[in-house]
C-alpha atoms as a PDB file:
ATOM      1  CA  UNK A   1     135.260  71.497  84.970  1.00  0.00           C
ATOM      2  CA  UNK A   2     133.312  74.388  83.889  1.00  0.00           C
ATOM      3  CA  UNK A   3     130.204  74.868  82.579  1.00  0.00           C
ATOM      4  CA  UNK A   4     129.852  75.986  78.382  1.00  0.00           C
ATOM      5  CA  UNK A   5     129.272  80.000  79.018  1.00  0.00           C
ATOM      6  CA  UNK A   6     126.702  79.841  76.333  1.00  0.00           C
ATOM      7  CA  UNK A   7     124.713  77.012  77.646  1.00  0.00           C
ATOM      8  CA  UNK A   8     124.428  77.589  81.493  1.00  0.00           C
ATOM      9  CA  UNK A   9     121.257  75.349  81.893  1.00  0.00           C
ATOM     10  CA  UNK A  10     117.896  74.901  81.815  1.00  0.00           C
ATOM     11  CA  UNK A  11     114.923  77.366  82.970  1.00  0.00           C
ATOM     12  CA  UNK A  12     110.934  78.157  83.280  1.00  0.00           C
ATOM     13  CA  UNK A  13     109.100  80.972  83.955  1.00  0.00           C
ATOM     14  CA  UNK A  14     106.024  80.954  85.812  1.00  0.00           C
ATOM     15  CA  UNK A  15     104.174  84.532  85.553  1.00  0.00           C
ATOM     16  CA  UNK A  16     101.533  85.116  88.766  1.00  0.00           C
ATOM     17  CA  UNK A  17      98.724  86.848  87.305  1.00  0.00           C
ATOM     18  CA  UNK A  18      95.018  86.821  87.616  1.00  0.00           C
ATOM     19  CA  UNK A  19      94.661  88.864  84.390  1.00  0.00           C
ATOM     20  CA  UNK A  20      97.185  87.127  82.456  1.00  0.00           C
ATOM     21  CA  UNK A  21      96.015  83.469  83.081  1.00  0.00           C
ATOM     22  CA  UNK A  22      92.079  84.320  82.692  1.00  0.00           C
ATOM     23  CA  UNK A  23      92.800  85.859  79.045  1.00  0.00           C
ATOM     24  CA  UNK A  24      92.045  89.890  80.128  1.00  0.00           C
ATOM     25  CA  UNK A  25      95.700  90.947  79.368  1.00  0.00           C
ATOM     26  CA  UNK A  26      98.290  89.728  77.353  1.00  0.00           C
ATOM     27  CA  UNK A  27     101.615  88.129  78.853  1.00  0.00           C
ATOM     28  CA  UNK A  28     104.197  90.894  78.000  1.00  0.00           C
ATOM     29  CA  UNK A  29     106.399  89.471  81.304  1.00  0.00           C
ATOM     30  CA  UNK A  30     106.815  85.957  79.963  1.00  0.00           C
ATOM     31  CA  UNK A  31     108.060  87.384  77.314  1.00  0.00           C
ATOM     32  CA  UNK A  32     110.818  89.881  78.737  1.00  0.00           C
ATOM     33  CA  UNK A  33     112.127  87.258  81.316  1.00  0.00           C
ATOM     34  CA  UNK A  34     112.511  84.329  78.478  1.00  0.00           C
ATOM     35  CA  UNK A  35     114.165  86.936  76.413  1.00  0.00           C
ATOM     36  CA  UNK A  36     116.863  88.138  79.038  1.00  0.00           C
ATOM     37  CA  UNK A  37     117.521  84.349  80.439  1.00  0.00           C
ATOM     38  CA  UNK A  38     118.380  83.508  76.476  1.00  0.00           C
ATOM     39  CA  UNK A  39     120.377  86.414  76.169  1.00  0.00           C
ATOM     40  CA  UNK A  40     122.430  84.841  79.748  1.00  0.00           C
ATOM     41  CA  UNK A  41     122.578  81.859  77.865  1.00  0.00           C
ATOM     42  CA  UNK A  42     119.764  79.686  79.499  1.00  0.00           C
ATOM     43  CA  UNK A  43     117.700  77.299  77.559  1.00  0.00           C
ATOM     44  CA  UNK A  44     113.827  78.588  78.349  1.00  0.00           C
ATOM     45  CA  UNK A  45     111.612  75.254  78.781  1.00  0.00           C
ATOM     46  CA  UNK A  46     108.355  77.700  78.606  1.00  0.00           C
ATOM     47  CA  UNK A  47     106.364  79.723  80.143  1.00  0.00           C
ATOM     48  CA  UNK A  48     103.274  79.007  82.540  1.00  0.00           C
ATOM     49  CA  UNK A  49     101.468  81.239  83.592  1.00  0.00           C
ATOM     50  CA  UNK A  50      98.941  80.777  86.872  1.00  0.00           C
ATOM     51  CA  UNK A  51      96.464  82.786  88.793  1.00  0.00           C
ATOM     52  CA  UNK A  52      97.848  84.595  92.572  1.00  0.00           C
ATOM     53  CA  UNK A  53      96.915  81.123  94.281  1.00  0.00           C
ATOM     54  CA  UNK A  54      98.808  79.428  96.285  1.00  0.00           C
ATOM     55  CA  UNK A  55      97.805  75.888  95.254  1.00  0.00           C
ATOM     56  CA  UNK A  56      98.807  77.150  91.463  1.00  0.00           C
ATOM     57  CA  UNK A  57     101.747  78.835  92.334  1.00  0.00           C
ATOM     58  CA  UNK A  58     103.381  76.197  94.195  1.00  0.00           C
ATOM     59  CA  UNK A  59     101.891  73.284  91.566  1.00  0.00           C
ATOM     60  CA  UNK A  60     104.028  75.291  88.926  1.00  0.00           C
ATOM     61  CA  UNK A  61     107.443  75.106  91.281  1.00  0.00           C
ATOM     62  CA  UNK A  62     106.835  71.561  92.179  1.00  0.00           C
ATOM     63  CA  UNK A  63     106.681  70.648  88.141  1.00  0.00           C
ATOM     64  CA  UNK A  64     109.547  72.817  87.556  1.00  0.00           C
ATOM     65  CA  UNK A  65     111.491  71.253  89.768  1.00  0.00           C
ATOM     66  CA  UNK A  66     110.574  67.522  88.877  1.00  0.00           C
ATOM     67  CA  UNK A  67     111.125  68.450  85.607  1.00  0.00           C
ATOM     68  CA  UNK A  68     114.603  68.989  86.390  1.00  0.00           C
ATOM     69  CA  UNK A  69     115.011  72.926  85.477  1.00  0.00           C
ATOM     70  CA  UNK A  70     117.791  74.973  86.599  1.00  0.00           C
ATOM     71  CA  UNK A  71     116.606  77.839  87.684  1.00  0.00           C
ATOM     72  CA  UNK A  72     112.803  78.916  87.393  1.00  0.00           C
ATOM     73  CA  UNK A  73     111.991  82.454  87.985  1.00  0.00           C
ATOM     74  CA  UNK A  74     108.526  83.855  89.246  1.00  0.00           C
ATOM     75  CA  UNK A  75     107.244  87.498  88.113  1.00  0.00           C
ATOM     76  CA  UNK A  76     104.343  89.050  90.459  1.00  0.00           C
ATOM     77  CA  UNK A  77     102.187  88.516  92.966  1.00  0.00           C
ATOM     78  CA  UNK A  78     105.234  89.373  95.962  1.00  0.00           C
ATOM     79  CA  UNK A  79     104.496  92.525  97.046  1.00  0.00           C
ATOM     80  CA  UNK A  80     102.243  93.188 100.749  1.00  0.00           C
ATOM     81  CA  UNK A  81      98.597  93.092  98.722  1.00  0.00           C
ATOM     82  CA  UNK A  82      96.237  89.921 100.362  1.00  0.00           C
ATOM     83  CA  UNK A  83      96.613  88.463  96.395  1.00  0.00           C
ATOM     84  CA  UNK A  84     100.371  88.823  96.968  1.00  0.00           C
ATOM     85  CA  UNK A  85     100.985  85.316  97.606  1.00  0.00           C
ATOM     86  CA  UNK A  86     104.135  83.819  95.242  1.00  0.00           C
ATOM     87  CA  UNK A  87     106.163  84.109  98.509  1.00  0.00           C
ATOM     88  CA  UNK A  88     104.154  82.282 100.856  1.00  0.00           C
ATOM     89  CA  UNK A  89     103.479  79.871  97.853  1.00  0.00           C
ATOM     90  CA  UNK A  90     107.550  79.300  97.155  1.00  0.00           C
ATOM     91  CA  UNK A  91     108.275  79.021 100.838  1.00  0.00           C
ATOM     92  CA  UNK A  92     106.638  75.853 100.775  1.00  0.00           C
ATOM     93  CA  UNK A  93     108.936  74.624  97.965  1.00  0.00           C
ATOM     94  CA  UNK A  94     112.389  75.117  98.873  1.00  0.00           C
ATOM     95  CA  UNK A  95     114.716  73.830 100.712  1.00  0.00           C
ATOM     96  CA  UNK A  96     116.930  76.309 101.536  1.00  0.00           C
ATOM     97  CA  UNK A  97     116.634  80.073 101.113  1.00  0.00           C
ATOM     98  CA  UNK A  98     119.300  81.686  99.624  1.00  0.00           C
ATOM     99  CA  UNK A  99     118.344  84.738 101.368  1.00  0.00           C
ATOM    100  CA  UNK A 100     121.606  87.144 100.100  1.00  0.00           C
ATOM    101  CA  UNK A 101     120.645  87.013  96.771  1.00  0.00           C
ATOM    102  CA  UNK A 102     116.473  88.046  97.620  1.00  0.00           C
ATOM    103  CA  UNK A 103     118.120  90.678  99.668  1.00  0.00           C
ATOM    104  CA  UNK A 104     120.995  92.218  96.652  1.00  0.00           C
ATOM    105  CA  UNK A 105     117.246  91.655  94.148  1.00  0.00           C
ATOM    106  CA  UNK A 106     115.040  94.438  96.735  1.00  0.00           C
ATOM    107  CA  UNK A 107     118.561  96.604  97.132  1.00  0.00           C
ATOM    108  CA  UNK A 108     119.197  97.061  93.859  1.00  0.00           C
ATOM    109  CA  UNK A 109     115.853  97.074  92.888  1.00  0.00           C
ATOM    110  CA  UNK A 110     115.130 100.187  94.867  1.00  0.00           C
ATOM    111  CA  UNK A 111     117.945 101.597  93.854  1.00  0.00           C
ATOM    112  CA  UNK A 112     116.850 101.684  90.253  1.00  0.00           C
ATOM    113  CA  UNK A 113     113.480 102.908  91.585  1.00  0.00           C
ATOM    114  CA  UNK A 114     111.906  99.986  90.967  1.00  0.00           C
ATOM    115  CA  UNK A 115     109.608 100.568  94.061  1.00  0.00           C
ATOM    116  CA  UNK A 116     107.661  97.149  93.677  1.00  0.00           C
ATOM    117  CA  UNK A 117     111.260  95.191  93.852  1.00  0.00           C
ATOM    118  CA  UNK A 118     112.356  97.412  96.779  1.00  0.00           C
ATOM    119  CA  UNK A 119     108.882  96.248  99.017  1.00  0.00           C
ATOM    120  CA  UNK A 120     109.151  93.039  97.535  1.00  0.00           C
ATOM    121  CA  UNK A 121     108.642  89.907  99.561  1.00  0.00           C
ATOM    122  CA  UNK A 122     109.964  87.571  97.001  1.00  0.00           C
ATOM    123  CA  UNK A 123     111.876  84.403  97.935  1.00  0.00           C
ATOM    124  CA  UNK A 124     114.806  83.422  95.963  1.00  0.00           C
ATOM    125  CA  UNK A 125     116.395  79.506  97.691  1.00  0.00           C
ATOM    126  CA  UNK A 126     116.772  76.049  96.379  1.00  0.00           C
ATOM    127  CA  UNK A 127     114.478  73.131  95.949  1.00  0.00           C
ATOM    128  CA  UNK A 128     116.223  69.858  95.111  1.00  0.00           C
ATOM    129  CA  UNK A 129     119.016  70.812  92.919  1.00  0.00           C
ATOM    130  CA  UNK A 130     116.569  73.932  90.706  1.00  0.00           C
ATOM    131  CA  UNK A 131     117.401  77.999  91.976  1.00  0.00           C
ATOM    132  CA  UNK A 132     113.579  79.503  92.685  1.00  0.00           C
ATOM    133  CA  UNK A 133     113.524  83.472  92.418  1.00  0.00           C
ATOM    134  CA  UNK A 134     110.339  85.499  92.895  1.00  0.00           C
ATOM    135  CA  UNK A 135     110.631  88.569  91.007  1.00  0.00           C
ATOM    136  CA  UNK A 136     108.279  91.766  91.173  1.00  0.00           C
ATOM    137  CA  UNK A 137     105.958  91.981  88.329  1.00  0.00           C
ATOM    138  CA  UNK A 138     107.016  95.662  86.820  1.00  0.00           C
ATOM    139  CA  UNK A 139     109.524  95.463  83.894  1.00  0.00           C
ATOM    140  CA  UNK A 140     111.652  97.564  85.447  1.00  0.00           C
ATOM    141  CA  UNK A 141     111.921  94.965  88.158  1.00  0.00           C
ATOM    142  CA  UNK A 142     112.433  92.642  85.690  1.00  0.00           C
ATOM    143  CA  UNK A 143     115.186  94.121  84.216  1.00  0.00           C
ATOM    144  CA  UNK A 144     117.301  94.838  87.186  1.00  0.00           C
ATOM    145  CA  UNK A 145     116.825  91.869  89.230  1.00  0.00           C
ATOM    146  CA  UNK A 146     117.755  89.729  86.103  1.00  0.00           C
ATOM    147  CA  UNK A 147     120.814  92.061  85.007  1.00  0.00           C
ATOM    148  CA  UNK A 148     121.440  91.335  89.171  1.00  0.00           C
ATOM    149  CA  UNK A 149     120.910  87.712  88.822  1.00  0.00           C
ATOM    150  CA  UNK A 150     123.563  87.432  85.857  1.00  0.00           C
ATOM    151  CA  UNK A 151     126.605  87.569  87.885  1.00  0.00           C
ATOM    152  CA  UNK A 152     125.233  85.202  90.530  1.00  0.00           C
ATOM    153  CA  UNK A 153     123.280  82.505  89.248  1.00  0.00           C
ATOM    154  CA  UNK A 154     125.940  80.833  87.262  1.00  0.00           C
ATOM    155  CA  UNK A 155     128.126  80.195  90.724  1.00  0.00           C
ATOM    156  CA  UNK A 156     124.785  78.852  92.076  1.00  0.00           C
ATOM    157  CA  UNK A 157     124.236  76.237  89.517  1.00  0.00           C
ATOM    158  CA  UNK A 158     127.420  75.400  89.516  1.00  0.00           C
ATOM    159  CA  UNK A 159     127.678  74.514  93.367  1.00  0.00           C
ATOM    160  CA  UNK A 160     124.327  72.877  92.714  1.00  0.00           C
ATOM    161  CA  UNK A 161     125.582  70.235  90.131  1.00  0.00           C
ATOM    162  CA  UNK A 162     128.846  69.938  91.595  1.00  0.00           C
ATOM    163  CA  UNK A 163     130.717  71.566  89.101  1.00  0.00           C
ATOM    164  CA  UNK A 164     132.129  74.153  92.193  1.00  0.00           C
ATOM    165  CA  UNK A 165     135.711  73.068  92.457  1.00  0.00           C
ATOM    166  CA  UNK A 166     135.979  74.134  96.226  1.00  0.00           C
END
């Protein structure tokens, strides 16, 4: 049994951003990333968006993943900066890292001189049966790691709902 191409699930986006979530800036990422997952053929819950705390960060995951999402992708806050803290946030989340997948994000990233995505220390694993991936906060990030994640979530959730047939 495979899954309806145009339906592959459910997803959130949590944006990491001090600016964003006191009201300074605008969220342009939340945005972008809803955009792209529609356009992969995700249902977008929403969009939360939380300051570079810990406490926040992982709050967000944990109600993602209760609320029985898919996949819920991060934007910011994973780079080497003391405020850079998504990672250390997410690695209290999951379950599992799926560590190929952060690894092809940072490769191709840099590649596409995205330099924030190629020093990235974003997380991408499981937590219950939901796909977490961290994802530098540039738009150019954005774009590649989600034009990356295209080919490989779909296999992912599969496996995760048992729809894998090996």
């Amino acid at each position: 049994m495979e899954r309806d191409s145009q339906r592959l699930g459910r997803a959130l986006v949590v944006i990491v951003d001090d600016r964003t979530a006191s009201g300074e800036v605008e969220n342009s990422m939340g945005p972008l990333v809803t955009e792209l997952l529609e356009e992969a053929g995700f249902i977008v819950d929403g969009t939360v968006v939380v300051r570079a705390d810990t406490v926040e960060i992982r709050n967000a995951l944990n109600t993602a993943v209760i609320g029985g999402v898919d996949v819920v992708i991060t934007v910011g806050a994973t780079g080497v900066s003391p405020r850079d803290v998504t990672p250390d946030a997410t690695s209290g989340v999951l379950d599992r890292p799926v560590p190929g997948i952060a690894e092809a994000l940072r490769a191709s990233g840099l590649s596409a001189g995205a330099v924030d995505a190629g020093i990235s220390r974003g997380l991408v694993g499981v937590s219950g049966s939901t796909l977490v991936v961290n994802l530098a906060g540039s738009r150019a990030a954005v774009r590649d790691s989600m034009a990356t994640l295209s080919s490989l979530v779909p296999h992912v959730i599969d496996e995760l709902s048992g729809l894998d047939a090996n």
